[in-house]
PDB file of N, CA and C in Angstrom:
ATOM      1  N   UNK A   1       0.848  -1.193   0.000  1.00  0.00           N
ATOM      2  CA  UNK A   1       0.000   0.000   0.000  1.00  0.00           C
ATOM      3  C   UNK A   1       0.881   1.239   0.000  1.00  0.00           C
ATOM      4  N   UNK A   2       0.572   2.207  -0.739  1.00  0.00           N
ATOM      5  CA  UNK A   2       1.300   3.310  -0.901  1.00  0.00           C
ATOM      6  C   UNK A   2       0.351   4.615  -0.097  1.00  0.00           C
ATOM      7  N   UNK A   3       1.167   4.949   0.898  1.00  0.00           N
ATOM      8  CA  UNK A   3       0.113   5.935   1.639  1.00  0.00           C
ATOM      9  C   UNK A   3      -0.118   6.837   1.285  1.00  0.00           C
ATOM     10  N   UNK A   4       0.998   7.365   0.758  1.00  0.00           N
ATOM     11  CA  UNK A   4       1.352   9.139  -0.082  1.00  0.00           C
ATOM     12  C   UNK A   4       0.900   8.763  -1.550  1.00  0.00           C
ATOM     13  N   UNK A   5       0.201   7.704  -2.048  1.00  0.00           N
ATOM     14  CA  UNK A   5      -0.168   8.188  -3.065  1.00  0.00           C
ATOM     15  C   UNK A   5       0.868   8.282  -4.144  1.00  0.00           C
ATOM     16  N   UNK A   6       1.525   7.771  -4.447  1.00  0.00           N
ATOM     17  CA  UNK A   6       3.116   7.973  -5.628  1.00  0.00           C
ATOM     18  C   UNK A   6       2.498   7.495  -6.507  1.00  0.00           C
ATOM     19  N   UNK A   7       1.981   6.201  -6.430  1.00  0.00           N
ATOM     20  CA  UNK A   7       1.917   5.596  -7.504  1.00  0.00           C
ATOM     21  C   UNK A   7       0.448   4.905  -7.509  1.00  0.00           C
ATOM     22  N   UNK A   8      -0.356   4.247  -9.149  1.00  0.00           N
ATOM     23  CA  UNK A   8      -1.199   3.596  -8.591  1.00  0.00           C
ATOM     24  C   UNK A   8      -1.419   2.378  -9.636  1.00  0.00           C
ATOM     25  N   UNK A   9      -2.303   1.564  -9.312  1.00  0.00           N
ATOM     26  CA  UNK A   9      -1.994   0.109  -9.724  1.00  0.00           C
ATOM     27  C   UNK A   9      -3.142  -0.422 -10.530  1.00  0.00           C
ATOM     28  N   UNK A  10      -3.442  -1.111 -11.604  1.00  0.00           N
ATOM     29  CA  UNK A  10      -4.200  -0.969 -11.870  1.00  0.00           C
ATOM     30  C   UNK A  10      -3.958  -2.328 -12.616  1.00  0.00           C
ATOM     31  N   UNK A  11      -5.596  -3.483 -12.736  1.00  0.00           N
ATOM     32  CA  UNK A  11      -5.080  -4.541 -13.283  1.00  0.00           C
ATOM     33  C   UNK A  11      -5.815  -4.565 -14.467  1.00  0.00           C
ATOM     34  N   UNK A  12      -5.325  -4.987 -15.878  1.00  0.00           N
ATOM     35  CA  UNK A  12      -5.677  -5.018 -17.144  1.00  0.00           C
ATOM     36  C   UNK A  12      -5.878  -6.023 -17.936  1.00  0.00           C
ATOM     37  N   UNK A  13      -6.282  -6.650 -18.560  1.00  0.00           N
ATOM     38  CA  UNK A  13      -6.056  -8.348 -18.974  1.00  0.00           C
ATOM     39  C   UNK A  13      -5.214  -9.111 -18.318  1.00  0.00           C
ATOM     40  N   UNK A  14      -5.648  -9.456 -16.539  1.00  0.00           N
ATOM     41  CA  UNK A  14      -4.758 -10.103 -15.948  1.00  0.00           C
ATOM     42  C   UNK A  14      -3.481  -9.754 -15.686  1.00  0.00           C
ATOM     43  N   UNK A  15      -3.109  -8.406 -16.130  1.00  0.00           N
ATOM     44  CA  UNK A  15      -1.598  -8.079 -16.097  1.00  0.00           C
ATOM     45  C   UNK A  15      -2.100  -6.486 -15.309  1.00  0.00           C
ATOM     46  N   UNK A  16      -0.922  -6.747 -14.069  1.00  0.00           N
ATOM     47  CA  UNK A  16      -1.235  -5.789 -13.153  1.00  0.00           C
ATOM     48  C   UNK A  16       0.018  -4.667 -13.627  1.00  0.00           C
ATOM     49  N   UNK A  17      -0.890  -3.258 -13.502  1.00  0.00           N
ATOM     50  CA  UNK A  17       0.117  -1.475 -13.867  1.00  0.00           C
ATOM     51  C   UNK A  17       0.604  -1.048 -13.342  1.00  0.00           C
ATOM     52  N   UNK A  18       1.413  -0.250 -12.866  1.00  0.00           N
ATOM     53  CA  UNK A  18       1.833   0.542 -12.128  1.00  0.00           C
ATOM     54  C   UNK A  18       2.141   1.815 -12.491  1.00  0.00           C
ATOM     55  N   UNK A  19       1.613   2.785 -12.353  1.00  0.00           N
ATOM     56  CA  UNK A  19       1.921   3.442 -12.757  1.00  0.00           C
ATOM     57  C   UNK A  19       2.726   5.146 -11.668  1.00  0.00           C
ATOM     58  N   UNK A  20       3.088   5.676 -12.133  1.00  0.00           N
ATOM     59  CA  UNK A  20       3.618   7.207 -11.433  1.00  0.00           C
ATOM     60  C   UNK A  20       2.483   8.326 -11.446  1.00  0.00           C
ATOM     61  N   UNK A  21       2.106   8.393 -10.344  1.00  0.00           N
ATOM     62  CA  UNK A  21       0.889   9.884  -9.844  1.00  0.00           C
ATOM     63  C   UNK A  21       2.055  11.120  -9.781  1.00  0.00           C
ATOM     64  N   UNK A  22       3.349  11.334  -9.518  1.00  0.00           N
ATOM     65  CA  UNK A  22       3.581  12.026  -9.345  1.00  0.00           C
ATOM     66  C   UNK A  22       5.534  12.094  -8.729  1.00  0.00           C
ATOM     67  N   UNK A  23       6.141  13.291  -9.126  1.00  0.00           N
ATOM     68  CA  UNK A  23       7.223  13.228  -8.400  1.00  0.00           C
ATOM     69  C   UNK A  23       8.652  12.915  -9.490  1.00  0.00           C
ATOM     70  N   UNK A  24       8.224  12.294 -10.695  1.00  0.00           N
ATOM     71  CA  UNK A  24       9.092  11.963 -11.534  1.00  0.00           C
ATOM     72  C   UNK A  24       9.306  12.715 -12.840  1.00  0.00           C
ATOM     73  N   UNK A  25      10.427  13.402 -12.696  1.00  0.00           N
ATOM     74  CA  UNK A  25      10.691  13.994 -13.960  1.00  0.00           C
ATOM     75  C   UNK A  25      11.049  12.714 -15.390  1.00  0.00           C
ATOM     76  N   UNK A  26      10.089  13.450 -15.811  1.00  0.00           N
ATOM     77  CA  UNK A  26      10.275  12.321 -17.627  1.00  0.00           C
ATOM     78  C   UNK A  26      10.632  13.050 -18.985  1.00  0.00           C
ATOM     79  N   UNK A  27      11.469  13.552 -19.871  1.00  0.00           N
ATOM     80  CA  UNK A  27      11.466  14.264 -20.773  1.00  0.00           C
ATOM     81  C   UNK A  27      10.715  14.136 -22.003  1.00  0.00           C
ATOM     82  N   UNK A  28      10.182  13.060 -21.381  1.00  0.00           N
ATOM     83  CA  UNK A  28       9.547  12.462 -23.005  1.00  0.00           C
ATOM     84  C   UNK A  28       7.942  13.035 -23.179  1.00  0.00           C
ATOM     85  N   UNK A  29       7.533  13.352 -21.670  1.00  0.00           N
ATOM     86  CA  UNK A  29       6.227  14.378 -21.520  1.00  0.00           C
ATOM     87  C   UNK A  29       6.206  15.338 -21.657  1.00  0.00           C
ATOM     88  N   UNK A  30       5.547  15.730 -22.606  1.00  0.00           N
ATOM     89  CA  UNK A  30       5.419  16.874 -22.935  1.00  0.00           C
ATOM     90  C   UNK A  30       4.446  18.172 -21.576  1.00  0.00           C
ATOM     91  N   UNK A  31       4.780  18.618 -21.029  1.00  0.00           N
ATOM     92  CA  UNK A  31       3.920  19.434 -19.835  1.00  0.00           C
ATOM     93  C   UNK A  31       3.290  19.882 -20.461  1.00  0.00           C
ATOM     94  N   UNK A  32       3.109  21.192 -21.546  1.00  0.00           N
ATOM     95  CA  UNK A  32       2.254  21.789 -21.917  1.00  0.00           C
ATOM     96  C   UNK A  32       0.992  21.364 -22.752  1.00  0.00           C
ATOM     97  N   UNK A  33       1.421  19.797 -22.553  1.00  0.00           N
ATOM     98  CA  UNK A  33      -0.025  19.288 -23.275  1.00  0.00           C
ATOM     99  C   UNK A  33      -1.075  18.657 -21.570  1.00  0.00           C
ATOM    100  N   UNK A  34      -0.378  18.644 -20.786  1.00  0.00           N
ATOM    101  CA  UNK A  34      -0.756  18.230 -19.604  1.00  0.00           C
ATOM    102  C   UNK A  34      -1.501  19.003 -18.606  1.00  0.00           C
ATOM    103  N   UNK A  35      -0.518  19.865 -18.422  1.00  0.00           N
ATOM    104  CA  UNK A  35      -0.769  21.350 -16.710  1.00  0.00           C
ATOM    105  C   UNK A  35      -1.236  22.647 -18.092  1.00  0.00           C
ATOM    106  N   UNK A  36      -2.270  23.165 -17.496  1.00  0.00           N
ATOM    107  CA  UNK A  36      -2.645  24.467 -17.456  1.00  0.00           C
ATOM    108  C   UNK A  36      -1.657  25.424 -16.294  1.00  0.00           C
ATOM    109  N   UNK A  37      -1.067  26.358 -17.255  1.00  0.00           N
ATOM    110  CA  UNK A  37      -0.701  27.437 -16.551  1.00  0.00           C
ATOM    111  C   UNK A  37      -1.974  28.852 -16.314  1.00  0.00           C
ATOM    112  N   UNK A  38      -1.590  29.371 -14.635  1.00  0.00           N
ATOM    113  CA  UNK A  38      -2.352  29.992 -14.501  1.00  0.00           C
ATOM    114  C   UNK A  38      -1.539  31.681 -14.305  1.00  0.00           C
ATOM    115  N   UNK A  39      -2.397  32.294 -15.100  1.00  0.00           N
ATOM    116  CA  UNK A  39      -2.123  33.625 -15.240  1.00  0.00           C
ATOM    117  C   UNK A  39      -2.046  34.365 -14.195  1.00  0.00           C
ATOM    118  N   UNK A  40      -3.376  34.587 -13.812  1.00  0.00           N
ATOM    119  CA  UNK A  40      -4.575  35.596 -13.389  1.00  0.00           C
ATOM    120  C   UNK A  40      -5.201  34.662 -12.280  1.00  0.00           C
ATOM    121  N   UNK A  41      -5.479  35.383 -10.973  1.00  0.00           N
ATOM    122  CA  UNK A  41      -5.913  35.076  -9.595  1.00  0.00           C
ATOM    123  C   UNK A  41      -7.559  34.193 -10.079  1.00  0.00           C
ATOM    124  N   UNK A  42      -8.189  35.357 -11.164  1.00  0.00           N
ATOM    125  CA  UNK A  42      -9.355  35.429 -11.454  1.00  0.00           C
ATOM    126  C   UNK A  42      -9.791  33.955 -12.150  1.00  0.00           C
ATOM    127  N   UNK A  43      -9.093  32.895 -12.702  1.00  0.00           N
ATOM    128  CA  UNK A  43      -8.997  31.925 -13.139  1.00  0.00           C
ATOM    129  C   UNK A  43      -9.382  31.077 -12.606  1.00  0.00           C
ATOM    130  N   UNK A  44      -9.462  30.885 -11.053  1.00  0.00           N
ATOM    131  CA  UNK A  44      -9.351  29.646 -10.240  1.00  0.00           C
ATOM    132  C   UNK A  44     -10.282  30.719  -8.794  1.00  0.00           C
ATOM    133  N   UNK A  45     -10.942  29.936  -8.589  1.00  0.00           N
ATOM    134  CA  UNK A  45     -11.777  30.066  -7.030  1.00  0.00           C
ATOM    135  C   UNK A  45     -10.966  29.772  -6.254  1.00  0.00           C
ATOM    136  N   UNK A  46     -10.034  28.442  -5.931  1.00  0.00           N
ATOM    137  CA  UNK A  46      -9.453  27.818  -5.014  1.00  0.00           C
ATOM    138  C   UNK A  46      -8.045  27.733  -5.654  1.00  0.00           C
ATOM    139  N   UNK A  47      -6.744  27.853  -5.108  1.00  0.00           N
ATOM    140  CA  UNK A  47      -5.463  27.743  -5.659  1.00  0.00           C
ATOM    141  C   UNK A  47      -4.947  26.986  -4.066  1.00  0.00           C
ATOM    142  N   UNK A  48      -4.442  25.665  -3.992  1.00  0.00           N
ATOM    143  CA  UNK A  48      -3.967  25.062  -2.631  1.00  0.00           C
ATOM    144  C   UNK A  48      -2.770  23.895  -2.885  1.00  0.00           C
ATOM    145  N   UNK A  49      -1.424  24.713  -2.400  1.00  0.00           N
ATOM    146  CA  UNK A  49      -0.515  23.988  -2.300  1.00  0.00           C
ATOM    147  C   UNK A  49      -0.259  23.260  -1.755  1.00  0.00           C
ATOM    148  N   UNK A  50       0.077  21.998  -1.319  1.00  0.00           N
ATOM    149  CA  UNK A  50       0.635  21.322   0.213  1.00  0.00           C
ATOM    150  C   UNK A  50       2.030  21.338   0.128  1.00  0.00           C
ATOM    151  N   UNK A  51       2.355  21.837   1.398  1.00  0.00           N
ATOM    152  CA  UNK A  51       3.905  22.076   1.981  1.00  0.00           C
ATOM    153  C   UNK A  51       3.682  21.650   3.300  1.00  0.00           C
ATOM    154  N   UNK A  52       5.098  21.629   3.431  1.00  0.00           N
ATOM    155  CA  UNK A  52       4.923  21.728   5.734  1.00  0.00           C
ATOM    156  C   UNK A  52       4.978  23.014   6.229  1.00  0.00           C
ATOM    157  N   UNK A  53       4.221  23.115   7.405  1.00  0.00           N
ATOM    158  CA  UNK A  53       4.198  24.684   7.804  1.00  0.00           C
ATOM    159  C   UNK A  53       5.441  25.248   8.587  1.00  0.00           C
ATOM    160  N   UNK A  54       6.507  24.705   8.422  1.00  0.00           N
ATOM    161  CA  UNK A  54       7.769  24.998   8.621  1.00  0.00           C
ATOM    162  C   UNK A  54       8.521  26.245   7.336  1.00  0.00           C
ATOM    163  N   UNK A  55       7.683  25.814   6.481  1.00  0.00           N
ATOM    164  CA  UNK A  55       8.212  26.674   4.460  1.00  0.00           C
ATOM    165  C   UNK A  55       7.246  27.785   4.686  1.00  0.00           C
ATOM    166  N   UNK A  56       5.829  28.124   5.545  1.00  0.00           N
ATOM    167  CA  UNK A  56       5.154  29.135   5.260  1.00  0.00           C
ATOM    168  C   UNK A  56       5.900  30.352   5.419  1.00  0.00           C
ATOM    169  N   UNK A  57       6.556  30.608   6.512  1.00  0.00           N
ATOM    170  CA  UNK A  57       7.447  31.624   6.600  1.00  0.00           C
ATOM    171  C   UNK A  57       7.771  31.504   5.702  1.00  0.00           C
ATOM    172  N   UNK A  58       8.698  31.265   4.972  1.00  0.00           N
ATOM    173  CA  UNK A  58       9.780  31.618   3.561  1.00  0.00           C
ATOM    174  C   UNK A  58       8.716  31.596   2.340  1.00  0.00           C
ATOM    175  N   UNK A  59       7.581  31.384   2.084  1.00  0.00           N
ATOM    176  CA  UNK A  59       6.607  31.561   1.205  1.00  0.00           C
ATOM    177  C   UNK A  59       6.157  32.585   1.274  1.00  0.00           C
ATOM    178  N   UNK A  60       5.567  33.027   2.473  1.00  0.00           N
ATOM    179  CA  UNK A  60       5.082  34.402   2.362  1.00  0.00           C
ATOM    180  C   UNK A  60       5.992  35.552   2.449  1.00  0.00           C
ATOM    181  N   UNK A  61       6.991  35.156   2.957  1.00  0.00           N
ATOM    182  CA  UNK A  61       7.970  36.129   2.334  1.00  0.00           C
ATOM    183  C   UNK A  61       8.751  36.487   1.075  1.00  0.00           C
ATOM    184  N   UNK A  62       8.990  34.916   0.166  1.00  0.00           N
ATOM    185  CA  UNK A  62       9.470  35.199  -1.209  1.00  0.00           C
ATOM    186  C   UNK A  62       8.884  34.614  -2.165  1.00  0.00           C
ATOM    187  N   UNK A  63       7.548  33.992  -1.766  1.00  0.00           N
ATOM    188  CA  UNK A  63       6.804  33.184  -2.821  1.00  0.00           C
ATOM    189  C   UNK A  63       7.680  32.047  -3.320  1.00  0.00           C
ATOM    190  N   UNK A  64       6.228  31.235  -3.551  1.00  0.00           N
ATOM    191  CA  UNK A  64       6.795  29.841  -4.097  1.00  0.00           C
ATOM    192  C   UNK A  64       7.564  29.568  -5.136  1.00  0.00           C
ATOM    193  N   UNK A  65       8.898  28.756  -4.532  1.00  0.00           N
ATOM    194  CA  UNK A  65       9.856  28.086  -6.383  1.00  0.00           C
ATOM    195  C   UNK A  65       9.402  27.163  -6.544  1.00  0.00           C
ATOM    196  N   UNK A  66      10.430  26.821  -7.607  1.00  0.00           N
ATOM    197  CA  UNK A  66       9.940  25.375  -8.341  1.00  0.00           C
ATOM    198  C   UNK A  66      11.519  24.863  -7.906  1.00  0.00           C
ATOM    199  N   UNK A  67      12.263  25.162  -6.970  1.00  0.00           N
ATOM    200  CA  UNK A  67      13.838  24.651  -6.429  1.00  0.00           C
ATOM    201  C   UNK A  67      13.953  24.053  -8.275  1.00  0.00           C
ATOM    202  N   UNK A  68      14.253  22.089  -7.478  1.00  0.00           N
ATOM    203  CA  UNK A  68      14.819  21.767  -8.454  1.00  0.00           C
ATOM    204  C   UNK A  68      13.572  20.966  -9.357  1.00  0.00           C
ATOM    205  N   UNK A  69      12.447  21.301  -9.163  1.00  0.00           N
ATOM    206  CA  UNK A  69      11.597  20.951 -10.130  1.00  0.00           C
ATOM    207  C   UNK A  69      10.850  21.491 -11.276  1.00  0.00           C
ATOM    208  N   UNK A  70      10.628  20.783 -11.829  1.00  0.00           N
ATOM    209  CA  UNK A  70       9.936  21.891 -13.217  1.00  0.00           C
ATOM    210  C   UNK A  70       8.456  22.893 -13.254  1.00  0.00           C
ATOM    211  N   UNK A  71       8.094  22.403 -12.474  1.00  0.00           N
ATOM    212  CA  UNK A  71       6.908  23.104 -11.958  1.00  0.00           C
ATOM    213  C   UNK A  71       6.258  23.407 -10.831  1.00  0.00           C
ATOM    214  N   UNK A  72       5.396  24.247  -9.996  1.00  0.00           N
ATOM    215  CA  UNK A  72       4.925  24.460  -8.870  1.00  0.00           C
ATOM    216  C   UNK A  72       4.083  23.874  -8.820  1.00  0.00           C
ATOM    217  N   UNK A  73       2.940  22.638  -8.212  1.00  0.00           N
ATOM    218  CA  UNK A  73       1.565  21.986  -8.201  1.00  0.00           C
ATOM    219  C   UNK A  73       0.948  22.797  -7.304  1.00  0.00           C
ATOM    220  N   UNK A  74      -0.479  22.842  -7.836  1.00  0.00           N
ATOM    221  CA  UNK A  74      -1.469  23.460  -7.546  1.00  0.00           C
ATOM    222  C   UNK A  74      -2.939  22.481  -7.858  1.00  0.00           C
ATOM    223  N   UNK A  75      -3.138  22.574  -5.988  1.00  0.00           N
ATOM    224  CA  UNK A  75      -4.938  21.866  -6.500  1.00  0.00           C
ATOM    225  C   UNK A  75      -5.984  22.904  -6.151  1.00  0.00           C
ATOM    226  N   UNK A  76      -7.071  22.273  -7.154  1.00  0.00           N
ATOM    227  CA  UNK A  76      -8.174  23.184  -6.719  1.00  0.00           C
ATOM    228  C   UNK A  76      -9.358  23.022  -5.865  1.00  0.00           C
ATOM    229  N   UNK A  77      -8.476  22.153  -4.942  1.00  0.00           N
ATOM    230  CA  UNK A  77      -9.601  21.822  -4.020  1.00  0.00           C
ATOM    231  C   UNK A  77      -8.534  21.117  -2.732  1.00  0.00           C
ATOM    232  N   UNK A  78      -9.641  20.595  -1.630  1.00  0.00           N
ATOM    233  CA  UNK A  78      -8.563  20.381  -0.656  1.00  0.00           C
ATOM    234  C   UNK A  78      -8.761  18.741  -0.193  1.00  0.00           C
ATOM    235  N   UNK A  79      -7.978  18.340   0.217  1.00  0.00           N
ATOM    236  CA  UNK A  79      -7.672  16.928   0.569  1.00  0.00           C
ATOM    237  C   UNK A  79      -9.088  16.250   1.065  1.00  0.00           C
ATOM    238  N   UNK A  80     -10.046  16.994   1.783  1.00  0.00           N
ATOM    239  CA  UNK A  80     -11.456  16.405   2.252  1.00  0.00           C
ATOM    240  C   UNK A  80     -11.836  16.324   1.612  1.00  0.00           C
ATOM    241  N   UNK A  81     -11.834  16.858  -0.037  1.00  0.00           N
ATOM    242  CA  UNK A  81     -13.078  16.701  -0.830  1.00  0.00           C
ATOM    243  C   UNK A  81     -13.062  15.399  -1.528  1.00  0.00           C
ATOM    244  N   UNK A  82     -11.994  14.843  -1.145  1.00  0.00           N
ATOM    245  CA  UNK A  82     -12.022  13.110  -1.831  1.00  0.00           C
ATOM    246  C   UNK A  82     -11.542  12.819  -3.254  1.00  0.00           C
ATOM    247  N   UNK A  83     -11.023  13.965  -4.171  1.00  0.00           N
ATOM    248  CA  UNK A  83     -11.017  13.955  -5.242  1.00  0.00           C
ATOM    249  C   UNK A  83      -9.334  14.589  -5.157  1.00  0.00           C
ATOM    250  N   UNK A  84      -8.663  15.605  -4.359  1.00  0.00           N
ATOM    251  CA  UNK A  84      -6.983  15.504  -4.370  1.00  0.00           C
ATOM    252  C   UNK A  84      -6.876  14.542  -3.815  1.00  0.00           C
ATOM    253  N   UNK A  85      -5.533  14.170  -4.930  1.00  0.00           N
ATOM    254  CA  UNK A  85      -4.123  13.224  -3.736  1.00  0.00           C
ATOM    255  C   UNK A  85      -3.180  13.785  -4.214  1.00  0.00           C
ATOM    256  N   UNK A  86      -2.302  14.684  -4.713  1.00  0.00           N
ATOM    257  CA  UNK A  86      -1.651  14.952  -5.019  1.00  0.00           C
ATOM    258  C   UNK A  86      -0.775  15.786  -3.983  1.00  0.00           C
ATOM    259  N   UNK A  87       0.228  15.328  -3.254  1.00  0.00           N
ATOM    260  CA  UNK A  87       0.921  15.206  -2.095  1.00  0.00           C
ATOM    261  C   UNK A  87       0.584  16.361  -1.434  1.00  0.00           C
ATOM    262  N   UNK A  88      -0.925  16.081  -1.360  1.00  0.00           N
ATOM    263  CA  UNK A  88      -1.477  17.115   0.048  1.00  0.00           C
ATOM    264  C   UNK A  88      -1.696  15.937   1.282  1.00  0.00           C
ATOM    265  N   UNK A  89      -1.630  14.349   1.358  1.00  0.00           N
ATOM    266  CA  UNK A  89      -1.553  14.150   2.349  1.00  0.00           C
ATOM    267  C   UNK A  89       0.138  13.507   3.079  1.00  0.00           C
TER     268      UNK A  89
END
């Protein structure tokens, strides 16, 4: 069982998937056919990162990077609503 959600499994003509939810850089994906970039505040009702609240200080002071990753994740909704997993838990 994967608690955090990394990965998920899935069985297909008897032959079980595995696949990556998240965390792995691949060059062969193309992002911009994937993630919507967001402009404008006005775009989104809900914008919710998960971090530890140890980084809020340094967020609200210099806003979020992308360090050594290619992008910042953003959900639009929050871990109760049953529909994120995307390492908000």
């Amino acid at each position: 069982k994967d608690n955090k959600q990394r990965f998920s499994l899935l069985e297909e003509n008897g032959e079980l998937l595995i696949r990556a939810n998240q965390g792995h850089t691949v060059m062969t994906v193309e992002s911009e056919r994937l993630l919507k970039q967001i402009l404008s505040a006005d775009e989104v009702q809900f914008c919710v990162h998960g971090t530890y609240k140890r980084n809020l200080e340094s967020i609200l002071e210099s806003g979020l990077k992308h360090m050594k990753r290619l992008h910042v994740h953003f959900s639009s909704g929050l871990l109760t609503d049953g529909e994120v997993i995307s390492g908000m838990g």
